[in-house]
Protein backbone atom coordinates (compact mmCIF):
# COMPACT_ATOMS: atom_id res chain seq x y z
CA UNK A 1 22.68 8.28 0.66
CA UNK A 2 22.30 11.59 2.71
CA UNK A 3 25.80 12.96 0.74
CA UNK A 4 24.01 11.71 -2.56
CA UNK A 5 21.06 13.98 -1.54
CA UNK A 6 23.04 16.82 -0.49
CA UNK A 7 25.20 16.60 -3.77
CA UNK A 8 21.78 17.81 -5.43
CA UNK A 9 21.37 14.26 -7.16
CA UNK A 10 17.96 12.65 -7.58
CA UNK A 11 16.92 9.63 -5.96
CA UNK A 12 14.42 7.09 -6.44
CA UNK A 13 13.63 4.34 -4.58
CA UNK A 14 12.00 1.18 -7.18
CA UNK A 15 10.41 -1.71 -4.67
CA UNK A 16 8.30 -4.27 -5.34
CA UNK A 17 6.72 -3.19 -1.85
CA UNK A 18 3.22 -1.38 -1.38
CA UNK A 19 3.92 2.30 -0.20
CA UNK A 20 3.00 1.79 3.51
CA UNK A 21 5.86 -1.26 3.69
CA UNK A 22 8.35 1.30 2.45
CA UNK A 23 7.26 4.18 4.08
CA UNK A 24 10.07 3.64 6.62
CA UNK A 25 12.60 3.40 4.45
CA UNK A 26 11.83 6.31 2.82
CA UNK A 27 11.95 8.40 6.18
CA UNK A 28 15.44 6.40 7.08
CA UNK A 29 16.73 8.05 4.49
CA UNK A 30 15.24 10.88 4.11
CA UNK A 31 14.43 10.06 0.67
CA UNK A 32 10.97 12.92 -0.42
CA UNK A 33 10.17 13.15 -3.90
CA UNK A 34 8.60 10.88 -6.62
CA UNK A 35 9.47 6.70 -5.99
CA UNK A 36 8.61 3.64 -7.67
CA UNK A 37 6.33 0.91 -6.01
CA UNK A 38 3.99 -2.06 -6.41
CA UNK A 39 7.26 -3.45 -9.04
CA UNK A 40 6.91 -0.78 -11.58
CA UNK A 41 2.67 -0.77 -11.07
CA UNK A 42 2.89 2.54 -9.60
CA UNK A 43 5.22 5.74 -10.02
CA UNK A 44 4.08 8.04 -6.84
CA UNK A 45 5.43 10.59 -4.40
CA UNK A 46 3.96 10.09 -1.17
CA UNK A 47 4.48 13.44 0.41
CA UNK A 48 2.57 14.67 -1.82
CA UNK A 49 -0.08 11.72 -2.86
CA UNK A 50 1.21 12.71 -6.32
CA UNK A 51 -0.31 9.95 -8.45
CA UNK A 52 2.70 10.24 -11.56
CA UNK A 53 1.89 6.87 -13.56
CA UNK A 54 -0.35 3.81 -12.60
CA UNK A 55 -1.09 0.54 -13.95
CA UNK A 56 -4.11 -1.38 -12.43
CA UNK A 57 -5.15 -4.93 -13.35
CA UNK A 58 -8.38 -5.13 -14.48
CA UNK A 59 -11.07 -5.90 -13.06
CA UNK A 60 -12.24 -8.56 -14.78
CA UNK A 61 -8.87 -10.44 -14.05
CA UNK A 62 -8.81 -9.35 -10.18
CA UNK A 63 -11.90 -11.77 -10.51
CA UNK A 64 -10.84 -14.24 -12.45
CA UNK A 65 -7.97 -14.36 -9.59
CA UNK A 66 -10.06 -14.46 -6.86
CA UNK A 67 -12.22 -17.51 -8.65
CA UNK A 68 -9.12 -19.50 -8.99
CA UNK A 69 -7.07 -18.49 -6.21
CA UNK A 70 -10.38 -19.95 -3.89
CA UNK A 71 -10.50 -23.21 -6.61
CA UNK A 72 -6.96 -23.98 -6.16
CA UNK A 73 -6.76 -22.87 -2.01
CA UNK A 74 -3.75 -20.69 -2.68
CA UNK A 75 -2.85 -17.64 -0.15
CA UNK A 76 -4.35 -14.42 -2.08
CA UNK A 77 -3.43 -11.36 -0.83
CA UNK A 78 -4.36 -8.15 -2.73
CA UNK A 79 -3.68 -4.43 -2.91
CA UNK A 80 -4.95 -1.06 -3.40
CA UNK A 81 -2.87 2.37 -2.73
CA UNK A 82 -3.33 2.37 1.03
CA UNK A 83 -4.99 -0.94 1.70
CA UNK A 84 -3.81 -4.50 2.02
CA UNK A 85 -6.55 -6.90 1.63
CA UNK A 86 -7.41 -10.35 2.79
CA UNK A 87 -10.46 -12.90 3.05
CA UNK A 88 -9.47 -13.96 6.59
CA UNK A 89 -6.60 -13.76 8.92
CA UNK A 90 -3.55 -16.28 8.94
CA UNK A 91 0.79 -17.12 9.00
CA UNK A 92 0.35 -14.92 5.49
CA UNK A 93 -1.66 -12.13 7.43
CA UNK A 94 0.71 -12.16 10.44
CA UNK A 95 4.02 -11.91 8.89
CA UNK A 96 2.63 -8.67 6.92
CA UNK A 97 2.07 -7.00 10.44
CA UNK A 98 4.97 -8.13 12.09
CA UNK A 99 7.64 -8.07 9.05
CA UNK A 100 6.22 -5.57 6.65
CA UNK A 101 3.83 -3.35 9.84
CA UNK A 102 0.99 -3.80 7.25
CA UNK A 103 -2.56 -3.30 8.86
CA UNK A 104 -4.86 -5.50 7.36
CA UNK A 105 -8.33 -5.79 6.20
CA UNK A 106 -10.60 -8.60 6.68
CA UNK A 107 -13.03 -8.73 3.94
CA UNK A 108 -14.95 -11.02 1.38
CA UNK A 109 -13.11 -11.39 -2.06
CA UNK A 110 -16.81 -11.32 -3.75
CA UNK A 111 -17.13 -7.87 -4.60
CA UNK A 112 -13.95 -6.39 -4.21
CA UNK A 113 -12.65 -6.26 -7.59
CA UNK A 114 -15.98 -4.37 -8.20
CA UNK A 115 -15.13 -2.00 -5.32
CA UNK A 116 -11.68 -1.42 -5.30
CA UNK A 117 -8.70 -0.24 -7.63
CA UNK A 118 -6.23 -3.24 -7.30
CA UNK A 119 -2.89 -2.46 -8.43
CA UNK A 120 -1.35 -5.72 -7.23
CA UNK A 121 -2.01 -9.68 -5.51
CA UNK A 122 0.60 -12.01 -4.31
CA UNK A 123 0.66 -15.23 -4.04
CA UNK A 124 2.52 -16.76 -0.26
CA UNK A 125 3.72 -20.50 -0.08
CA UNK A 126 5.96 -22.39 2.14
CA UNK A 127 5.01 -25.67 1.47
CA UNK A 128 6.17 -27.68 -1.30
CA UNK A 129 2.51 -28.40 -2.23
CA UNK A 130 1.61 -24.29 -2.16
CA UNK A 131 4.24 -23.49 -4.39
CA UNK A 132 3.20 -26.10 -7.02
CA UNK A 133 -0.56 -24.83 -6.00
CA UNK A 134 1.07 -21.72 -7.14
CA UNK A 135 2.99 -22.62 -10.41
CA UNK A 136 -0.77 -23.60 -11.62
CA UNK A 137 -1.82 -20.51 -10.57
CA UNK A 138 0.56 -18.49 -12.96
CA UNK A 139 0.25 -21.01 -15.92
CA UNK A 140 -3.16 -20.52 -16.09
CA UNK A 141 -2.75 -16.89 -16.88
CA UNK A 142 0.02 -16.62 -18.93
CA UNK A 143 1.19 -13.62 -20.36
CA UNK A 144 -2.14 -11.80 -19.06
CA UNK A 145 -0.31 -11.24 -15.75
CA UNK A 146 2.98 -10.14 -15.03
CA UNK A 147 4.77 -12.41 -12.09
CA UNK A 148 7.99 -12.22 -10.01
CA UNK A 149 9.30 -14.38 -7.43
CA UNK A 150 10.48 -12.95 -5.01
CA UNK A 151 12.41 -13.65 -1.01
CA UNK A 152 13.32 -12.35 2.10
CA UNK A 153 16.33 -13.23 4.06
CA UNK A 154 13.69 -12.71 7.02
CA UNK A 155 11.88 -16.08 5.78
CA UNK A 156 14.52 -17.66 3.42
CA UNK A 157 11.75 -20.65 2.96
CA UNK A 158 8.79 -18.89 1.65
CA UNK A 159 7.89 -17.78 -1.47
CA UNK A 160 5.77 -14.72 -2.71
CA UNK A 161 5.32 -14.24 -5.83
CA UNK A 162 3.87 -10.67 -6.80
CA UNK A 163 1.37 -10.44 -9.69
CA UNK A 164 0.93 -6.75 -11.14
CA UNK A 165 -1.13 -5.90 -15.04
CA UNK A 166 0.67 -7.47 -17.83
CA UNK A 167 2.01 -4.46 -19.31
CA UNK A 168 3.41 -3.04 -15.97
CA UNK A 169 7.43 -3.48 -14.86
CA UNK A 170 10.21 -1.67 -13.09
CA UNK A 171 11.80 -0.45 -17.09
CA UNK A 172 8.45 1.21 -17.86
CA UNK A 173 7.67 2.90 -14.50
CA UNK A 174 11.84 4.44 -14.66
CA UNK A 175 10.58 5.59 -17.85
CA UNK A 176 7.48 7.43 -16.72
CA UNK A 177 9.93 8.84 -13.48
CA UNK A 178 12.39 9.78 -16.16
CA UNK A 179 9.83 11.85 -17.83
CA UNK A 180 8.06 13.46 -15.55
CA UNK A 181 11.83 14.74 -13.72
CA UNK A 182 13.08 15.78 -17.14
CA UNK A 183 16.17 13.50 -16.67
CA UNK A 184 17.22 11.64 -20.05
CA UNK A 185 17.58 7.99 -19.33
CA UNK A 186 21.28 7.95 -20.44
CA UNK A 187 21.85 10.08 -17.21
CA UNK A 188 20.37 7.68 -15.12
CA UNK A 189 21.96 5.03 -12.58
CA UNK A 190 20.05 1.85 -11.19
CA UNK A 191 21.23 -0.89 -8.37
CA UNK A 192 18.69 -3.99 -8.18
CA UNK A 193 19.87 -7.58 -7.45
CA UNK A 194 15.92 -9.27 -8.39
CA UNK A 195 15.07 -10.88 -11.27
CA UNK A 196 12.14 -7.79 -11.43
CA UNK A 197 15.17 -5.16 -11.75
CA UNK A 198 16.30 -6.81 -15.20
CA UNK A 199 13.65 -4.32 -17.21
CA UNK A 200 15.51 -1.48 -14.98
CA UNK A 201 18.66 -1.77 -15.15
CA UNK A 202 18.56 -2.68 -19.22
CA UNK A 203 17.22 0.80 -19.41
CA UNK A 204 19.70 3.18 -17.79
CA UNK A 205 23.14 4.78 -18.86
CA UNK A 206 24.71 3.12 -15.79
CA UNK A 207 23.52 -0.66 -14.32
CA UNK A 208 25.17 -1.81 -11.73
CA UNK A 209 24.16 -4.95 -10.12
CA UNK A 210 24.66 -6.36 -6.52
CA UNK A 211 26.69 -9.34 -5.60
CA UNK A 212 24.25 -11.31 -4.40
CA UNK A 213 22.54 -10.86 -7.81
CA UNK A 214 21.52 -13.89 -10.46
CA UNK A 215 24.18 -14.41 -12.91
CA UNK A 216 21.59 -13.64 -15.32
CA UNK A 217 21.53 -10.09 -13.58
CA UNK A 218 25.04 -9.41 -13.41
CA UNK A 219 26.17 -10.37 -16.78
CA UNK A 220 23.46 -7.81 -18.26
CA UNK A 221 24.87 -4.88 -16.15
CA UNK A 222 27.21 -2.66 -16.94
CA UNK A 223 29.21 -2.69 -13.25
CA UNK A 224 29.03 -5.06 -10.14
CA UNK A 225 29.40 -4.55 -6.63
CA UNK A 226 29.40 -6.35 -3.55
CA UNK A 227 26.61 -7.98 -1.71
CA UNK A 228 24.04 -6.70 0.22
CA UNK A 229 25.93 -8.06 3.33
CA UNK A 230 29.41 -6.14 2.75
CA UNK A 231 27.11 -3.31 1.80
CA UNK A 232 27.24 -3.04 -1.47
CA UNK A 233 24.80 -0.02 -2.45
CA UNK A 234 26.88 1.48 -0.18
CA UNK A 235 30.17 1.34 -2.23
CA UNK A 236 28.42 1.86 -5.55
CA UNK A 237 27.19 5.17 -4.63
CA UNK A 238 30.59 6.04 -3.26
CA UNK A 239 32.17 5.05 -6.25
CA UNK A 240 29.74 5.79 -9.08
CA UNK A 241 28.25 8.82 -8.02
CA UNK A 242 30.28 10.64 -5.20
């Protein structure tokens, strides 16, 4: 990535992680500039706490979340720009420290879609019950939330499924990027092997999508390359754009 860099070429990272959880990755790779977070809720540069595009979910529907989410006992988690909130501390709570080095915050649900600018909630189950728990969660919503699934090889088991405003994805936020660096989108090349990188990579003059991808995934990009454990990215930027 650092000859990518060096060659004078652009890059973006596009996470469905809050900025603090990919903070590090950032400084890895010595990656500055403008970057896409929250799945497409937020286009930011964090150097700079340059706010480029930003998609919150209303208020009214944080509370609606928080109503049901206590109705139905599901895990809630929510978050603004530079906090991670929860109503009390738990396995959810702990694997945000330890996994993602999240601090959180303790606080009561009641007021906080009042108080704060949510930008995204997610959902945590490991149980068979909590992910049905959570399936009723998202059909009572609808198309008046946006949802992904999503995994970590770190805890293959568990499911968390990120919920962001109903207009907000990945494809709109590369758009807003696109924009506001004057690149045209034809001169643009993504990587993504989620089901939340579709809207991406069906928006750029080059997809490419990993080998561990869904066959859904790869059959709508235009190249694919290995997996993420024979380092894929790796050989797609040496081969695409070096």
């Amino acid at each position: 990535m650092a000859e990518v860099v060096r060659s004078g070429i652009p890059v973006s990272l596009s996470t469905g992680r809050v900025v603090l959880a990919a903070q590090q990755f950032l400084d890895q790779l010595s990656l500055d500039g403008v970057h896409i977070f929250f799945d497409g809720a937020l286009v930011f540069n964090p150097s700079s706490a340059e706010e480029v595009y930003i998609d919150l979910i209303p208020a009214d529907l944080v509370r609606e979340m928080i109503e049901l989410s206590r109705h139905i006992k599901v895990n809630l988690d929510l978050f603004s720009l530079n906090h991670f909130f929860v109503e009390k501390e738990s396995w959810v709570s702990e694997i945000r420290e330890r996994f993602f080095g999240l601090e959180v915050s303790v606080v009561d649900f009641a007021a906080i879609w009042q108080q704060q600018k949510i930008i995204k909630g997610t959902l945590v189950a490991r149980t068979d019950k909590e992910k049905v728990e959570v399936g009723e969660f998202c059909q009572h919503f609808g198309n008046r939330l946006a949802f992904s699934l999503t995994r970590t090889p770190a805890y293959p088991n568990i499911d968390f499924t990120n919920i962001i405003a109903a207009g907000a994805s990945k494809g709109k936020a590369l758009e807003a990027l696109a924009s506001h660096l004057g690149i045209a989108l034809s001169q643009v090349a993504a990587i993504g092997d989620g089901a939340n990188d579709m809207s991406l990579l069906s928006r750029v003059g080059l997809s490419i999508a990993m080998g561990n991808a869904s066959d859904e995934l790869k059959a709508a990009a235009d190249q694919i390359t290995l997996d993420v454990e024979h380092n894929g990215l790796a050989v797609a930027v040496k081969k695409f754009l070096l």
